[in-house]
PDB file of N, CA and C in Angstrom:
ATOM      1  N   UNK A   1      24.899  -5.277 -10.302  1.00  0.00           N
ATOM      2  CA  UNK A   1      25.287  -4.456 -11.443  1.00  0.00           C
ATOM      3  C   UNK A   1      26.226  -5.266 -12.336  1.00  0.00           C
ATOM      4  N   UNK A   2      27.047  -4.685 -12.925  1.00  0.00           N
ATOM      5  CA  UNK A   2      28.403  -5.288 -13.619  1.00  0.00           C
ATOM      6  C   UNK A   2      29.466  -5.874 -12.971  1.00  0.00           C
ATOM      7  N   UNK A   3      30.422  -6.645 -13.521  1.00  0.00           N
ATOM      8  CA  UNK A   3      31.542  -6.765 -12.542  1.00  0.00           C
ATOM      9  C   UNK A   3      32.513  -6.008 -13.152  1.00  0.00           C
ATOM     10  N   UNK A   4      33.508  -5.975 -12.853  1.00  0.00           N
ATOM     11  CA  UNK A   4      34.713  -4.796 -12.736  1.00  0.00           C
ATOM     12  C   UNK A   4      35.188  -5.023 -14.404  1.00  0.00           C
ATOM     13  N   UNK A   5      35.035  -6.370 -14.890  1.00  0.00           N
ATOM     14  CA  UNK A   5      35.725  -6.526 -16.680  1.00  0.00           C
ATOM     15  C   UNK A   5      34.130  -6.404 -17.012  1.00  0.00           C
ATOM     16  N   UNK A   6      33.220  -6.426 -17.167  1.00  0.00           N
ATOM     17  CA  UNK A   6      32.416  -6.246 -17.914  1.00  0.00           C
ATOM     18  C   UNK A   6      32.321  -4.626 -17.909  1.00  0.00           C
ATOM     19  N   UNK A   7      32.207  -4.091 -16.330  1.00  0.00           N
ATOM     20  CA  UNK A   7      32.009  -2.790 -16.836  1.00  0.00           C
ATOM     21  C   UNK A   7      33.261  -1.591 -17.848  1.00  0.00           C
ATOM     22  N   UNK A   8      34.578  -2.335 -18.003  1.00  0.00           N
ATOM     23  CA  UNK A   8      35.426  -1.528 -18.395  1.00  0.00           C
ATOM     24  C   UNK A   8      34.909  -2.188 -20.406  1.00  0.00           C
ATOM     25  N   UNK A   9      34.345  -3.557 -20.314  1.00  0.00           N
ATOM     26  CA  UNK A   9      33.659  -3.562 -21.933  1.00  0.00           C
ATOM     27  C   UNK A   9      32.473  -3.090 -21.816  1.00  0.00           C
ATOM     28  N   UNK A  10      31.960  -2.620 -21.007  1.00  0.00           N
ATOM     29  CA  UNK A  10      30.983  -1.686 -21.477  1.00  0.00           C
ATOM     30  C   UNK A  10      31.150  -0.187 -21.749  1.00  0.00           C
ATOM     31  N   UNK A  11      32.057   0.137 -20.881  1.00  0.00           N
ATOM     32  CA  UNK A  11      32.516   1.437 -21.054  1.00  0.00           C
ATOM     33  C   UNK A  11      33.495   1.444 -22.260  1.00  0.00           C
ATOM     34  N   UNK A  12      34.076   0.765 -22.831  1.00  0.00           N
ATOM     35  CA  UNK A  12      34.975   0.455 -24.286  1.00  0.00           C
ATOM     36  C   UNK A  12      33.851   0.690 -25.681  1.00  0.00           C
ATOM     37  N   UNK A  13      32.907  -0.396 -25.179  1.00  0.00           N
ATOM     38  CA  UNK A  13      32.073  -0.593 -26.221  1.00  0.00           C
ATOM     39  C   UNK A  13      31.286   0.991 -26.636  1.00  0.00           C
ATOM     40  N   UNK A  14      30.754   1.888 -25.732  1.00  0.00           N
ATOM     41  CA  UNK A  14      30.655   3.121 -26.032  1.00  0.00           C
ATOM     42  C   UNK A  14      31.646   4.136 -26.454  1.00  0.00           C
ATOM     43  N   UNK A  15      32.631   3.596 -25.911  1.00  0.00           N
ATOM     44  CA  UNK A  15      33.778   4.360 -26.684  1.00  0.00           C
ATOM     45  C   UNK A  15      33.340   4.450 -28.177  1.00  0.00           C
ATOM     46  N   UNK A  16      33.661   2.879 -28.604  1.00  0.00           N
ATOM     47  CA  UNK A  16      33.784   2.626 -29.851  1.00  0.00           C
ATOM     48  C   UNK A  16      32.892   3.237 -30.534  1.00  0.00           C
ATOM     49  N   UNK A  17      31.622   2.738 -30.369  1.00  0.00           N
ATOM     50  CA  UNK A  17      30.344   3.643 -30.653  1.00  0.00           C
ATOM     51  C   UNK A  17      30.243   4.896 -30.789  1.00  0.00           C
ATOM     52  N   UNK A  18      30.618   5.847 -29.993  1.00  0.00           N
ATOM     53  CA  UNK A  18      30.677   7.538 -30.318  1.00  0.00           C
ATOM     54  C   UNK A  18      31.741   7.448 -30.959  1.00  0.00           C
ATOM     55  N   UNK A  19      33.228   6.903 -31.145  1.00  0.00           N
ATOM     56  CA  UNK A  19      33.765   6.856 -32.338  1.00  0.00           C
ATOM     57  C   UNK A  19      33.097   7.018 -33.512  1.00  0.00           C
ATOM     58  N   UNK A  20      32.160   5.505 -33.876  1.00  0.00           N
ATOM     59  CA  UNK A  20      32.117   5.094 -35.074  1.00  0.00           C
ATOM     60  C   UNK A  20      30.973   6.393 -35.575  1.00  0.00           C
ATOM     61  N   UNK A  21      29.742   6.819 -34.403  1.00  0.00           N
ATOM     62  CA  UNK A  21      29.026   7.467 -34.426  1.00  0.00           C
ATOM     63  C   UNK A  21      29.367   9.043 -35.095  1.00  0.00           C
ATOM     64  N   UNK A  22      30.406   9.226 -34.551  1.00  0.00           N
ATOM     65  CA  UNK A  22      31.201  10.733 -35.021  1.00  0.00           C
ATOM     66  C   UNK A  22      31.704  10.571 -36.631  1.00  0.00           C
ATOM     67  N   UNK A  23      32.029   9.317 -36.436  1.00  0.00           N
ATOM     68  CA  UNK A  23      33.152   9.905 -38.068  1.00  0.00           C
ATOM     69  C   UNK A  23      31.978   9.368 -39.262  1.00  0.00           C
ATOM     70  N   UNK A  24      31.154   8.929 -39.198  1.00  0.00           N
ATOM     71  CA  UNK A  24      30.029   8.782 -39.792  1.00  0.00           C
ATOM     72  C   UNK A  24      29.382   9.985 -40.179  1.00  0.00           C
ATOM     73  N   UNK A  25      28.743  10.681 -39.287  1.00  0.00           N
ATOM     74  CA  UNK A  25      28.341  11.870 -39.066  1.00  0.00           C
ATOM     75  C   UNK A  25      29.449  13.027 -39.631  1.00  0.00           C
ATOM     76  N   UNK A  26      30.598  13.001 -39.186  1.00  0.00           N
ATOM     77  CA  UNK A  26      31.385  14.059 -40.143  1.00  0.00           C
ATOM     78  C   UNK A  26      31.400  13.582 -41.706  1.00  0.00           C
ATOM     79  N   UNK A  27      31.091  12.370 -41.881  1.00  0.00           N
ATOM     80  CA  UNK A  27      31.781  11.999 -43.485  1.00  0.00           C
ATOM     81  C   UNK A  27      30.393  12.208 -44.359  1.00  0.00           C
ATOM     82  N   UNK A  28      29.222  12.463 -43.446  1.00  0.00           N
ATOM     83  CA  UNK A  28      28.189  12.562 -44.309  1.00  0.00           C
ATOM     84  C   UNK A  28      27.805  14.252 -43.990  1.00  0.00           C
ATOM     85  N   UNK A  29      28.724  15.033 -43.580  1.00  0.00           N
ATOM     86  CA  UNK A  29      28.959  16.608 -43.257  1.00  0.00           C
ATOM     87  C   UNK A  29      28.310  17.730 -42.668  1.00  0.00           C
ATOM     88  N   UNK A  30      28.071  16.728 -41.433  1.00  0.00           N
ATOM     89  CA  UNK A  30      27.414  17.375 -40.067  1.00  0.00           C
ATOM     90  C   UNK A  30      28.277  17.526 -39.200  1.00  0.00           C
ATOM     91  N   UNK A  31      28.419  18.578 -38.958  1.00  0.00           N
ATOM     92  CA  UNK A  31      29.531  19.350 -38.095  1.00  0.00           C
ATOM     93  C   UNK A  31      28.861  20.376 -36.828  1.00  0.00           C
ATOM     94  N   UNK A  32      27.732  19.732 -36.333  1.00  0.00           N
ATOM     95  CA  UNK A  32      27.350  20.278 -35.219  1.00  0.00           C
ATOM     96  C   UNK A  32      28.149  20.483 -33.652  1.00  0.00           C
ATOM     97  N   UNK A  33      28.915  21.330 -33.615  1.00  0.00           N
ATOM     98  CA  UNK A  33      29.313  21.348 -32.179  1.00  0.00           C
ATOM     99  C   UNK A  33      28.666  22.496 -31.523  1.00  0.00           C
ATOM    100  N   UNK A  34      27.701  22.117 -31.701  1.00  0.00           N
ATOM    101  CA  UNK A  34      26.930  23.519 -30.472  1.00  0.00           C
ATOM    102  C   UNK A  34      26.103  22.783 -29.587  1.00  0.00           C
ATOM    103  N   UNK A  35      26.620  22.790 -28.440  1.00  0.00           N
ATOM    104  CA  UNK A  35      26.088  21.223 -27.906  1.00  0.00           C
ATOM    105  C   UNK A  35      23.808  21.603 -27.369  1.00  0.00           C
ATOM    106  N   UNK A  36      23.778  22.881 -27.252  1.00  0.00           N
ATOM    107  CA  UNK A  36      22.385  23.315 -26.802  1.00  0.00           C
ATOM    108  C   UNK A  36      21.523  22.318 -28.269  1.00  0.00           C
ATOM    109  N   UNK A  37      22.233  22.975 -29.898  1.00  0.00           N
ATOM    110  CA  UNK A  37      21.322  22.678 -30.698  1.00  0.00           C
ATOM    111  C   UNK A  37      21.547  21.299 -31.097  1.00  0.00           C
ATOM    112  N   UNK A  38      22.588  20.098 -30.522  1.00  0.00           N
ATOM    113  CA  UNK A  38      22.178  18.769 -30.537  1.00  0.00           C
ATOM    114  C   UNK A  38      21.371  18.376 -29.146  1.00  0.00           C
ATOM    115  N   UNK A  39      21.507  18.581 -28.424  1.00  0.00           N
ATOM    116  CA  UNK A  39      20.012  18.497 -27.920  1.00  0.00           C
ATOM    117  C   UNK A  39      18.911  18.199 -28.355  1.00  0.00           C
ATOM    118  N   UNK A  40      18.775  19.554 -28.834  1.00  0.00           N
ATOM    119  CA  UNK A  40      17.299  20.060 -29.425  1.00  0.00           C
ATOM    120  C   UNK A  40      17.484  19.137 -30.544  1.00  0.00           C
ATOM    121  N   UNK A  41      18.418  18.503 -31.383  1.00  0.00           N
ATOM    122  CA  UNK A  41      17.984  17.925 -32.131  1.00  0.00           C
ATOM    123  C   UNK A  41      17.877  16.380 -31.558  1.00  0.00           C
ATOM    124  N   UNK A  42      18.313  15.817 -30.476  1.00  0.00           N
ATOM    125  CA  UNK A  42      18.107  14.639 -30.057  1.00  0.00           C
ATOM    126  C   UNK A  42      16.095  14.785 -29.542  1.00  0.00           C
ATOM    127  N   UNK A  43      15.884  15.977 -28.982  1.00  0.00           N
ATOM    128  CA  UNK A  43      14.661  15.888 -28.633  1.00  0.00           C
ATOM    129  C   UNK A  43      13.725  15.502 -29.973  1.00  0.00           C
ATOM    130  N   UNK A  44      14.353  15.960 -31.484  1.00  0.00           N
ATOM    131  CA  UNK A  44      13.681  16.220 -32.236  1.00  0.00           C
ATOM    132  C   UNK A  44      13.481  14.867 -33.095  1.00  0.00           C
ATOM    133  N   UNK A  45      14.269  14.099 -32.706  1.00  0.00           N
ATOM    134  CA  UNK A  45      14.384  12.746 -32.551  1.00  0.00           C
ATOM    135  C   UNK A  45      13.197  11.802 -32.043  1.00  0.00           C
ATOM    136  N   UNK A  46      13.069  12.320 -30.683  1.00  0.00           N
ATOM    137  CA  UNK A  46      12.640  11.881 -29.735  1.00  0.00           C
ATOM    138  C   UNK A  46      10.725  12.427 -30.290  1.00  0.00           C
ATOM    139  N   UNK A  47      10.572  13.416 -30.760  1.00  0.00           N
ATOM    140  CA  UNK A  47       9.112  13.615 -30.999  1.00  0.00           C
ATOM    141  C   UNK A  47       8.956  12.696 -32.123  1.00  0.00           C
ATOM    142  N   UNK A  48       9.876  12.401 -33.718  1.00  0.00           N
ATOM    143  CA  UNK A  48       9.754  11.615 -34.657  1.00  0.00           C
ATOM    144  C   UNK A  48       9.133  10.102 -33.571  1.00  0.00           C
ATOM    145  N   UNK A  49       9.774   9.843 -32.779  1.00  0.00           N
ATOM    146  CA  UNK A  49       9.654   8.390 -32.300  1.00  0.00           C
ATOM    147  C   UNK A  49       7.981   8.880 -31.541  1.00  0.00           C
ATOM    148  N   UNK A  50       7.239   9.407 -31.143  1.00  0.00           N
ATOM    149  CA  UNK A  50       6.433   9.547 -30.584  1.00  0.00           C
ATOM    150  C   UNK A  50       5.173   9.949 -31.459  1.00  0.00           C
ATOM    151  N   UNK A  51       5.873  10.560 -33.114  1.00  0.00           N
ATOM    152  CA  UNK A  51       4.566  10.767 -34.045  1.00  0.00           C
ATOM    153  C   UNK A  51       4.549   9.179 -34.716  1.00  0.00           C
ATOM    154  N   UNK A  52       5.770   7.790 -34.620  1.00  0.00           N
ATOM    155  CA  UNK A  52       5.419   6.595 -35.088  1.00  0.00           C
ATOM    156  C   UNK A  52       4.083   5.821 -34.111  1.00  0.00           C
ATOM    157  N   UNK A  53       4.447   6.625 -32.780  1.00  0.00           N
ATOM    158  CA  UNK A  53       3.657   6.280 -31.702  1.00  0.00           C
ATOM    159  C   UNK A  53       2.030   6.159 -31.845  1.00  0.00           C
ATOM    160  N   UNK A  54       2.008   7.154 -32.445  1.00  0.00           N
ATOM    161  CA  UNK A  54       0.288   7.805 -32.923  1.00  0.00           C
ATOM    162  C   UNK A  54      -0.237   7.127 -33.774  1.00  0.00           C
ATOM    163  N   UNK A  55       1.090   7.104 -34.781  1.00  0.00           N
ATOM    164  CA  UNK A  55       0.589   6.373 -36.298  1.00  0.00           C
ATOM    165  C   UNK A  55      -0.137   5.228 -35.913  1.00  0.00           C
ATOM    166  N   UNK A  56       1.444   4.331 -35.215  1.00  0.00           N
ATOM    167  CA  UNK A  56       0.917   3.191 -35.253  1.00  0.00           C
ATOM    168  C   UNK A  56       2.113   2.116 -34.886  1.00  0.00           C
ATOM    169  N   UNK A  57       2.227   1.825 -33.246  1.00  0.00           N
ATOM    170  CA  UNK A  57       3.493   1.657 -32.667  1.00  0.00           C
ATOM    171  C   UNK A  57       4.434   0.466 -33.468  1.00  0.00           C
ATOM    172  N   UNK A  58       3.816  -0.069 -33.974  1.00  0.00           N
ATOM    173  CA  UNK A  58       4.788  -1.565 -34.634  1.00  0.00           C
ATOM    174  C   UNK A  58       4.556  -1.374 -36.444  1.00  0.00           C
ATOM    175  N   UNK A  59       4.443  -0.256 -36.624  1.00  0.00           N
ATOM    176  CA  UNK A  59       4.257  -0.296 -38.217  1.00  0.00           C
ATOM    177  C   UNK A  59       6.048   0.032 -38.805  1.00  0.00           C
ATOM    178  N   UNK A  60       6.189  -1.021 -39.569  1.00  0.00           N
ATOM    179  CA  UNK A  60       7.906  -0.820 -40.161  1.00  0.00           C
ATOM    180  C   UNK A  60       8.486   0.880 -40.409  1.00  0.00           C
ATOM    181  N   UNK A  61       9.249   0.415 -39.712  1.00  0.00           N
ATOM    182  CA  UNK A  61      10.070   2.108 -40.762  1.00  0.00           C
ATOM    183  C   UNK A  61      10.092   2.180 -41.701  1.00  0.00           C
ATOM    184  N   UNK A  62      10.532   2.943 -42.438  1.00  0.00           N
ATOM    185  CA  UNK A  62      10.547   3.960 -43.826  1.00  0.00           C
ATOM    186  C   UNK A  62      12.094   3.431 -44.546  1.00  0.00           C
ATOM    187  N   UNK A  63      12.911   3.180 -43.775  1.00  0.00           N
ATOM    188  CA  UNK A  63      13.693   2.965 -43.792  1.00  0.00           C
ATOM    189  C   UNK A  63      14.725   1.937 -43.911  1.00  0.00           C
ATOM    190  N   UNK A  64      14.696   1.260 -42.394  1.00  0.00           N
ATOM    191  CA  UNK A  64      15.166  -0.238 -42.061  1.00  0.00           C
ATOM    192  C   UNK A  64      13.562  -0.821 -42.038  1.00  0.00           C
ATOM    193  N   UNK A  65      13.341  -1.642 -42.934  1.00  0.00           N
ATOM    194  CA  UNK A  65      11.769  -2.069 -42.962  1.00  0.00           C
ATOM    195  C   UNK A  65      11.866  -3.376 -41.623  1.00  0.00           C
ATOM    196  N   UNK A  66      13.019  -3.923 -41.437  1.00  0.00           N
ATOM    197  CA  UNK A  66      13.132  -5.000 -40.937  1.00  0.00           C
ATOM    198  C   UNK A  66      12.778  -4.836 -38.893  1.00  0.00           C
ATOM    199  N   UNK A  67      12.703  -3.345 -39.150  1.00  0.00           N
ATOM    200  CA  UNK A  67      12.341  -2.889 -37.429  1.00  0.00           C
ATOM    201  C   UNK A  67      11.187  -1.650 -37.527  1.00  0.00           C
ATOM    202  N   UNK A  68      10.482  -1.181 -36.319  1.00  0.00           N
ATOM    203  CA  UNK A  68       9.365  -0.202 -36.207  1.00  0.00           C
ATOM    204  C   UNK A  68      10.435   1.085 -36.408  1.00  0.00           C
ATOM    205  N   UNK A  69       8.884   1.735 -36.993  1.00  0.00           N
ATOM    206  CA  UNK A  69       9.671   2.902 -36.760  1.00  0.00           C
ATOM    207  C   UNK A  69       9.976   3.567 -35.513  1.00  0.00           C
ATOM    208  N   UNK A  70       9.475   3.159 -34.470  1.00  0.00           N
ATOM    209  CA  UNK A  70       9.717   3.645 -32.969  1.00  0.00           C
ATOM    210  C   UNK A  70      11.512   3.121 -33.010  1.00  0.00           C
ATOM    211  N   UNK A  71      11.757   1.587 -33.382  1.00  0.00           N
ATOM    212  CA  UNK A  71      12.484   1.423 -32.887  1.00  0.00           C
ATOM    213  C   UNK A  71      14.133   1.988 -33.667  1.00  0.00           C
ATOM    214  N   UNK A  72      13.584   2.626 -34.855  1.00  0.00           N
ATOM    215  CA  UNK A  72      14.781   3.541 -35.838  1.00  0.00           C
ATOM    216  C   UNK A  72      15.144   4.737 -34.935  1.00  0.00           C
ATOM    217  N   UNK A  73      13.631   5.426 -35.056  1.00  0.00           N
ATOM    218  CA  UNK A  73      13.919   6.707 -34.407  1.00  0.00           C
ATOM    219  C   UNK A  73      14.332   6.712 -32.943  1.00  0.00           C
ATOM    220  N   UNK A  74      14.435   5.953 -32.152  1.00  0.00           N
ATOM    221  CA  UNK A  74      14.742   5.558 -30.470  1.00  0.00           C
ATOM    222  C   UNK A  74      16.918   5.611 -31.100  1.00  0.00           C
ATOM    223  N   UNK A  75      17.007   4.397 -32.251  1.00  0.00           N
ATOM    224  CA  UNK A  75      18.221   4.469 -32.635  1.00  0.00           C
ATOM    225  C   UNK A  75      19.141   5.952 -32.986  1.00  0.00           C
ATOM    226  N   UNK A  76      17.925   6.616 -33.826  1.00  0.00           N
ATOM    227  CA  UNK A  76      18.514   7.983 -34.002  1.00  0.00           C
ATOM    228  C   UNK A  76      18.985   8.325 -32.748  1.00  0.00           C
ATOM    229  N   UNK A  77      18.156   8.656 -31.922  1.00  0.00           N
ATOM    230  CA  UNK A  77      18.625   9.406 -30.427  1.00  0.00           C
ATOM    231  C   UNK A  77      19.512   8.670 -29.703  1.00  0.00           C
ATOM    232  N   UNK A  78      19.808   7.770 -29.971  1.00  0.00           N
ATOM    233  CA  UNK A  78      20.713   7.419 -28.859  1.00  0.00           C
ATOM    234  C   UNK A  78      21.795   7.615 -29.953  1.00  0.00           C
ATOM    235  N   UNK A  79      22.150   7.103 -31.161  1.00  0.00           N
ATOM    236  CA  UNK A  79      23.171   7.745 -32.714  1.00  0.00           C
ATOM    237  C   UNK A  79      23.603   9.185 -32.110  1.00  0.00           C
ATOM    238  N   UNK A  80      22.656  10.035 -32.079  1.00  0.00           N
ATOM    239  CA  UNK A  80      23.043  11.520 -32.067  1.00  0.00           C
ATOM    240  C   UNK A  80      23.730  11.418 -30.374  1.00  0.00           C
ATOM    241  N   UNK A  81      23.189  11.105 -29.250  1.00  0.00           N
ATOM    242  CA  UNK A  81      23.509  11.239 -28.032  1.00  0.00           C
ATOM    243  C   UNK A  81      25.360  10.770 -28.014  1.00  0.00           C
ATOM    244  N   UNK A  82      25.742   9.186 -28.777  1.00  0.00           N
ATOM    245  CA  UNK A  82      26.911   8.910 -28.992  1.00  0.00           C
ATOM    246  C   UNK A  82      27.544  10.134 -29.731  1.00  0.00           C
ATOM    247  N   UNK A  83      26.901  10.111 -30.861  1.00  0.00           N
ATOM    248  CA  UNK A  83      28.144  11.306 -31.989  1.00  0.00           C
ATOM    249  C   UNK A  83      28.111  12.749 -30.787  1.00  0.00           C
ATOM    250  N   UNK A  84      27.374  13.076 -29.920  1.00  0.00           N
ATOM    251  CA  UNK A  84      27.454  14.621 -29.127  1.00  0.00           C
ATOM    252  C   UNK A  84      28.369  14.265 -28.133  1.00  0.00           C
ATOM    253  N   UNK A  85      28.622  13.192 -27.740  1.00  0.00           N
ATOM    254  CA  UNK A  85      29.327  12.706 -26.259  1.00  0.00           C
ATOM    255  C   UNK A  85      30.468  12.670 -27.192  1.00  0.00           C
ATOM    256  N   UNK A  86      30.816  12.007 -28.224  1.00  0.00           N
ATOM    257  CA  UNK A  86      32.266  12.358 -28.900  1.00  0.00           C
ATOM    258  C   UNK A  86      32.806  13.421 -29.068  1.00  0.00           C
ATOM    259  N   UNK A  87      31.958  14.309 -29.810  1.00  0.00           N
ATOM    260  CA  UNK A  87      32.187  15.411 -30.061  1.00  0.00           C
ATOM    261  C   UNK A  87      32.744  16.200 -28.620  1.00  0.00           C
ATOM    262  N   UNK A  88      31.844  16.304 -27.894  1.00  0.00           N
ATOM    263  CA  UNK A  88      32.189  16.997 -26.327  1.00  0.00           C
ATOM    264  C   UNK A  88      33.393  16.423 -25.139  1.00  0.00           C
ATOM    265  N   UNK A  89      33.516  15.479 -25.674  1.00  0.00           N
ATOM    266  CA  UNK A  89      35.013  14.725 -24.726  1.00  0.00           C
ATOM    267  C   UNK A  89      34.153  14.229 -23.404  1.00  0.00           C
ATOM    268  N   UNK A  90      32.809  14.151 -23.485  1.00  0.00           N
ATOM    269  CA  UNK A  90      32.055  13.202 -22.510  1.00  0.00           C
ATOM    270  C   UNK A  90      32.315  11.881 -22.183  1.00  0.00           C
ATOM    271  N   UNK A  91      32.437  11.344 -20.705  1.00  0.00           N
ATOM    272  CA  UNK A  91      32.394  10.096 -20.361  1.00  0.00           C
ATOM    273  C   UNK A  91      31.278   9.456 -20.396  1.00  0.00           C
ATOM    274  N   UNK A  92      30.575   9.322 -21.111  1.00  0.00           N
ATOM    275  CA  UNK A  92      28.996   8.688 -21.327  1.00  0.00           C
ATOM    276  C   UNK A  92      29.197   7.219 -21.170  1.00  0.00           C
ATOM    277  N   UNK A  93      29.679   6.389 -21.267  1.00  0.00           N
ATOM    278  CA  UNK A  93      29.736   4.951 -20.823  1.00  0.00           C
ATOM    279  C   UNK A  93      29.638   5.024 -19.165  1.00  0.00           C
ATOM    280  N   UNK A  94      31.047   5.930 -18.533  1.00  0.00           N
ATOM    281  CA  UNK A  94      31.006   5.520 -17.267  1.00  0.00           C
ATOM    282  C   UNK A  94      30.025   6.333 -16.161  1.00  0.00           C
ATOM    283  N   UNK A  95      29.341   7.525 -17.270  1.00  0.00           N
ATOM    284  CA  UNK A  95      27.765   8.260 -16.915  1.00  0.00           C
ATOM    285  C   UNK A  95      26.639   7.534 -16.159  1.00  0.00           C
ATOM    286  N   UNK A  96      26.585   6.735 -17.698  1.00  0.00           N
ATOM    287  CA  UNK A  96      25.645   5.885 -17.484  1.00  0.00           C
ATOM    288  C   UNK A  96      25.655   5.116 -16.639  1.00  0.00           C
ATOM    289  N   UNK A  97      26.633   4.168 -16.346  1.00  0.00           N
ATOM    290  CA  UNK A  97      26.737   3.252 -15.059  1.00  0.00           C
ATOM    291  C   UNK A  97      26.655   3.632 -13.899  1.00  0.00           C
ATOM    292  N   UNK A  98      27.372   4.816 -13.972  1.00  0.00           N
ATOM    293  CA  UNK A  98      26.967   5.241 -12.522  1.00  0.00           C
ATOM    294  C   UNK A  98      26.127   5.824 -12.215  1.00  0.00           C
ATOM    295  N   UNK A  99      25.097   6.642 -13.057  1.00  0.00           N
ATOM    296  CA  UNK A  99      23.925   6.863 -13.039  1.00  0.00           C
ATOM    297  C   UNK A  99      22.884   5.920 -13.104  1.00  0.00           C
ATOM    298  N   UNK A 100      23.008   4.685 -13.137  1.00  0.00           N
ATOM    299  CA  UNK A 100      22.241   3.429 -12.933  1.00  0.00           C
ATOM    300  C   UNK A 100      22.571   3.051 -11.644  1.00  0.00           C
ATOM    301  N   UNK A 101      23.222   3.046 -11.091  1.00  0.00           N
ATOM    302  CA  UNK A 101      23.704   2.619  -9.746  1.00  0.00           C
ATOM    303  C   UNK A 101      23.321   3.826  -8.419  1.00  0.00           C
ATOM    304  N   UNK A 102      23.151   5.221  -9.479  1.00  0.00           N
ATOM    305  CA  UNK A 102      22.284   6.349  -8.226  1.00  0.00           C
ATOM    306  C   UNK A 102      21.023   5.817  -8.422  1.00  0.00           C
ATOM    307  N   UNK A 103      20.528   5.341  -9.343  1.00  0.00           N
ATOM    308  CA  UNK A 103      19.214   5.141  -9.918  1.00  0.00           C
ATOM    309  C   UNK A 103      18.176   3.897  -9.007  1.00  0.00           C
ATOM    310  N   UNK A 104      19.308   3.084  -8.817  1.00  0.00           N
ATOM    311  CA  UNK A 104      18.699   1.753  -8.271  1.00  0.00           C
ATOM    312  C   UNK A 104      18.484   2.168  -6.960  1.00  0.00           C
ATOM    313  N   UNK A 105      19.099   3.064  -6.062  1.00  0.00           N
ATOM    314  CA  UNK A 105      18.883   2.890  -4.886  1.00  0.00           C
ATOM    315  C   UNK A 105      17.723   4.085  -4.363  1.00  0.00           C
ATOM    316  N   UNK A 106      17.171   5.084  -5.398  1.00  0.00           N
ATOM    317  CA  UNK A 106      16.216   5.705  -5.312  1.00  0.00           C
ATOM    318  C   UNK A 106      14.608   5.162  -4.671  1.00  0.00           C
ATOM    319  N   UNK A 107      14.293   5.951  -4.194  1.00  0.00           N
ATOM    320  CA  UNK A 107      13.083   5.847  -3.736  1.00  0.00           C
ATOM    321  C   UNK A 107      11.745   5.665  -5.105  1.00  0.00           C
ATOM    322  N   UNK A 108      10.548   4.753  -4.422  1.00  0.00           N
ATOM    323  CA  UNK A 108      10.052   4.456  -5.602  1.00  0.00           C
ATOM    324  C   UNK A 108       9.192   5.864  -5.783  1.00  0.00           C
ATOM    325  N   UNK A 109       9.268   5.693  -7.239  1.00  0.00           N
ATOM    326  CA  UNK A 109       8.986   7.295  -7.967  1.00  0.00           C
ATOM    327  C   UNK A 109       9.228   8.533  -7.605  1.00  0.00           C
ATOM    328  N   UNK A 110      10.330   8.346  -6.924  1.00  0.00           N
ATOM    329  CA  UNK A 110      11.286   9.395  -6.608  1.00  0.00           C
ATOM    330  C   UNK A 110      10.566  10.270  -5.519  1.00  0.00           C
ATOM    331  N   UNK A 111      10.311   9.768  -4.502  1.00  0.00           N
ATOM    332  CA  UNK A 111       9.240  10.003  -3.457  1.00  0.00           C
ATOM    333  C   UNK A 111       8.348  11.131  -3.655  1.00  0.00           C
ATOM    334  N   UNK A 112       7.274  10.078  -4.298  1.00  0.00           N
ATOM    335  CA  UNK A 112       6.258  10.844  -4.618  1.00  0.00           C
ATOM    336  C   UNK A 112       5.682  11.049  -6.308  1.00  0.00           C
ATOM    337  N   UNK A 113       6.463  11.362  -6.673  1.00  0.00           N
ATOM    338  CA  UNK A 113       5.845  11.299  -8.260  1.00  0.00           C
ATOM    339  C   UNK A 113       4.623  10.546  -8.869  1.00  0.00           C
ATOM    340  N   UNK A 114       4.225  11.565 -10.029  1.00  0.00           N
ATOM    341  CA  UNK A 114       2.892  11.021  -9.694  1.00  0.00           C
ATOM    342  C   UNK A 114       3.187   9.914 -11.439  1.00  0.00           C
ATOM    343  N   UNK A 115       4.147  10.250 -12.596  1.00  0.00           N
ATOM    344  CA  UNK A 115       4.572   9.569 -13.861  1.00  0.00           C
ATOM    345  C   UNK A 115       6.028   9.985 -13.805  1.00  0.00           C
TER     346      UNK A 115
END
């Protein structure tokens, strides 16, 4: 996994990130704290990245032309996931790590799964 200073800059570096993620998001005057309907809007995220899918997986965004649109809308959701973990006083850096570390020692496909 990490060692003990990388994982406290990794867990920093998300800090920073749902920082920068939040006050962005308030200054352009989204004030969602209802944490059910960011969800639903990270999912809603998550279908945008799956209708680039259909289109046409490596065709530029709309947007940042310089990346797919899979790979904008993948950015959205993880954007919104930072600005909701700010908002909520979530430990999402040290989540994640340690949810990678339940992760690794799992059984393959979680005994049994079929996707």
């Amino acid at each position: 996994m990490l060692t003990k200073g990388d994982t406290h800059i990794f867990i920093e570096l998300i800090n920073i990130l749902k920082k920068k993620a939040f006050d962005i998001s308030v200054k352009h005057g989204f004030s969602n704290n209802h944490l059910p309907t960011a969800i639903a809007l990270m999912h809603s995220e998550l279908s945008e990245a799956l209708e680039w899918c259909r289109k046409d997986i490596n065709a530029p965004s709309d947007h940042i032309e310089e990346f797919s649109g899979v790979e904008e809308e993948l950015a959205d959701v993880i954007i919104c996931i930072l600005d909701t973990a700010e908002r909520n006083n979530l430990a999402l850096g040290a989540a994640i790590l340690r949810k990678m570390k339940f992760n690794k020692d799992r059984p393959v496909k979680h005994g049994g799964k079929q996707f």
